[in-house]
Protein backbone atom coordinates (compact mmCIF):
# COMPACT_ATOMS: atom_id res chain seq x y z
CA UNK A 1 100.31 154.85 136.06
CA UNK A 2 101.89 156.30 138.89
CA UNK A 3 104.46 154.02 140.58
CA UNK A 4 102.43 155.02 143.92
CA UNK A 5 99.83 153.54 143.30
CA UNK A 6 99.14 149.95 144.71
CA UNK A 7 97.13 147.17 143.44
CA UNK A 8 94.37 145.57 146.06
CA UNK A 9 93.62 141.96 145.21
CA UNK A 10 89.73 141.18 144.41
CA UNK A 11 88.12 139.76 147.77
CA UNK A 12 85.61 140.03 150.56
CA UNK A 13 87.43 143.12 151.96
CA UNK A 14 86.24 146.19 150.52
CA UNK A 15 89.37 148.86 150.51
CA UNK A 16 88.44 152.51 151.16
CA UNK A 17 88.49 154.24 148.19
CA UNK A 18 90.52 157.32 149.23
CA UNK A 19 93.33 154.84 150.28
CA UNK A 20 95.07 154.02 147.16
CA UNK A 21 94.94 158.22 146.94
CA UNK A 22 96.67 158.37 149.96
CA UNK A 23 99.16 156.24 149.48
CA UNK A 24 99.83 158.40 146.15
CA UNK A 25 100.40 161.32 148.10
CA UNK A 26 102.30 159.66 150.75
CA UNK A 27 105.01 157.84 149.09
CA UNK A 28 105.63 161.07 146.51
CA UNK A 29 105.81 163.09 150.00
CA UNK A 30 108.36 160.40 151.44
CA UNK A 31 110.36 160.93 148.31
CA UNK A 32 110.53 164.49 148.72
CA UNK A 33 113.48 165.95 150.85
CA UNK A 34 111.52 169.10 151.56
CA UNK A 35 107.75 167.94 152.29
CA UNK A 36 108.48 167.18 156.08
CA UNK A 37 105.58 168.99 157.18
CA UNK A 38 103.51 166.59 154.37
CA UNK A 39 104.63 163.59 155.48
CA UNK A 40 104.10 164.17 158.99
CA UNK A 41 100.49 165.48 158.56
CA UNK A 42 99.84 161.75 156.78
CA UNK A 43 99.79 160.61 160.69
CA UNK A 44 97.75 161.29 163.28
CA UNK A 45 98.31 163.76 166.15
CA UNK A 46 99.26 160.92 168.60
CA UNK A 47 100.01 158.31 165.28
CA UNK A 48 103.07 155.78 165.72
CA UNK A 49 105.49 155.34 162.89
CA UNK A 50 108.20 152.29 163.29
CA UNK A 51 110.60 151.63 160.99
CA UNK A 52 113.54 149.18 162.17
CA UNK A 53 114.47 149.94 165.08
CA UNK A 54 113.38 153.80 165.28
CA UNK A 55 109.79 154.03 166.39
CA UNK A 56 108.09 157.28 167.02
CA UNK A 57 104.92 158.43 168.32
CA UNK A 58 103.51 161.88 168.04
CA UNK A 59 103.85 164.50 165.90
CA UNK A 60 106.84 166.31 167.49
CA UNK A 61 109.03 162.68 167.25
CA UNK A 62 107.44 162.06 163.57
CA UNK A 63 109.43 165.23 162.30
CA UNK A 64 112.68 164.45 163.77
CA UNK A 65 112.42 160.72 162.21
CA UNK A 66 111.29 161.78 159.01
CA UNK A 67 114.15 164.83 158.98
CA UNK A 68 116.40 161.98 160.38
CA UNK A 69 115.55 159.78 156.98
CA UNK A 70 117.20 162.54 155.48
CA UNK A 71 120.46 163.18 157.04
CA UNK A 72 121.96 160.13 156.16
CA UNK A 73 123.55 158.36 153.22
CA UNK A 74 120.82 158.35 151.32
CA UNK A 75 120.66 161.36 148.50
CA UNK A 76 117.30 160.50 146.60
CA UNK A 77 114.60 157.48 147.05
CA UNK A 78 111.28 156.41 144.98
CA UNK A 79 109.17 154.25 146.18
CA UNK A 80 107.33 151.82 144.30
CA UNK A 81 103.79 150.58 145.48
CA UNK A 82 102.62 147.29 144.06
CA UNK A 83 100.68 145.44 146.54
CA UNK A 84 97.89 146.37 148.86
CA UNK A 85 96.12 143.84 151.32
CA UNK A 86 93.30 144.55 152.82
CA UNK A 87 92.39 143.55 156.47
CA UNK A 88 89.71 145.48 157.07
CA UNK A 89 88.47 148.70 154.68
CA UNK A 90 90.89 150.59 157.08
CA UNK A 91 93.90 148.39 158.23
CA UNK A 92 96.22 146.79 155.42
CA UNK A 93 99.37 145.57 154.27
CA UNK A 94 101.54 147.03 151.38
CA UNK A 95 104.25 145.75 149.40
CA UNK A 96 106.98 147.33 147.33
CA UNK A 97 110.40 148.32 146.62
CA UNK A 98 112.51 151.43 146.74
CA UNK A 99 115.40 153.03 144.84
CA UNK A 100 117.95 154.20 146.95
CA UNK A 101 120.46 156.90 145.39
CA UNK A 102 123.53 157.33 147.38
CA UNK A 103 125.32 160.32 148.20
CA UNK A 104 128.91 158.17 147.55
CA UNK A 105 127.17 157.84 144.01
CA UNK A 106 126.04 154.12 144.46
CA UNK A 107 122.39 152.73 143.86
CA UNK A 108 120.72 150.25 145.80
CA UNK A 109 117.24 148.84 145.21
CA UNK A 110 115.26 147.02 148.86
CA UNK A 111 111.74 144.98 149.13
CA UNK A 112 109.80 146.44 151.73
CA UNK A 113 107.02 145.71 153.58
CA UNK A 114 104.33 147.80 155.72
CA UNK A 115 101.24 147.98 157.71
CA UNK A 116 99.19 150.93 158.03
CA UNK A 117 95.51 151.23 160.23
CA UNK A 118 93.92 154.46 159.09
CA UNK A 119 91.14 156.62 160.79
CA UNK A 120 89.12 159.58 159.66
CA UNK A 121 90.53 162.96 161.75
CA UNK A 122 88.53 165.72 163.16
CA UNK A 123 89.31 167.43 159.79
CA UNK A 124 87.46 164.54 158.18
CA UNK A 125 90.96 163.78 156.14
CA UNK A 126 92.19 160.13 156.21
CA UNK A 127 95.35 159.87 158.08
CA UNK A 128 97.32 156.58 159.69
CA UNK A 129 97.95 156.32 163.47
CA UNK A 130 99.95 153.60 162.83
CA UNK A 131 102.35 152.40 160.33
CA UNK A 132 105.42 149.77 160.88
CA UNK A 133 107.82 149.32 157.82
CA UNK A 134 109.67 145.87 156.88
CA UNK A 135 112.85 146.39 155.50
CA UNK A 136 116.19 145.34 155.63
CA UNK A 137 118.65 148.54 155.70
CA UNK A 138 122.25 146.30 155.16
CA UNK A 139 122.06 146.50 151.49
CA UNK A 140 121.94 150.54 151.93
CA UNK A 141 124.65 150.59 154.99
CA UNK A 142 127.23 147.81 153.06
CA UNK A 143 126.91 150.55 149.61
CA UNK A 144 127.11 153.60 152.33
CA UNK A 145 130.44 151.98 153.79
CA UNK A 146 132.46 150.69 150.31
């Protein structure tokens, strides 16, 4: 099993199907130092992506974030999906954690949170315009720094 791909709890809330597809997609993308054009294409036109305290909101700012998530200490991540809550079939909240390799050589593993609403484009493809991360970033700043 892919570690992309998130569990959804059994409930009322019907998930969409293609969203546990997505997400399979998305996080292998987000891992990838070379698929900026993927990972920005998983938004919206006018989509908002916040992570911390960087927030973004259109295509043209999603790039420079995401090439931004790349130009820092971090050499390699992997993302690891394990929970998704639905809200509605369109609008839920992951859970998971993410390896962190270092360019200094040091590893460093974070919990993360997220929430994601989804619509269907003009292109009928399923693509979030919106999607907030929950994470702390000291444990990858304090390794960065000693």
């Amino acid at each position: 099993m892919s570690t992309y791909t998130g569990q959804a709890p059994s409930g009322s809330v019907e998930l969409d199907p293609r969203i546990i597809p997505f997400f399979e997609k998305f996080y292998a993308d987000s891992d990838n130092p070379d698929a900026h054009d993927d990972y920005v294409d998983s938004m919206t036109k006018d989509g908002t992506l916040i992570m911390g305290s960087k927030r973004a909101t259109g295509q043209g700012e999603l790039m420079t974030l995401r090439k931004g998530l790349w130009s820092g200490p971090v050499k390699t991540r992997k993302h690891h999906l394990h929970r998704i809550y639905p809200f509605t079939s369109q609008d839920v909240m992951l859970h998971g954690n993410v390896d962190y390799e270092l360019h200094n050589g040091k590893s460093v593993t974070v919990d993360w949170a997220a929430h994601a609403q989804f619509v269907e484009s003009e292109d009928k493809k399923l693509r979030m315009r919106f999607y907030q991360v929950y994470l702390d970033s000291a444990p990858v700043a304090q390794a960065a720094s000693s």
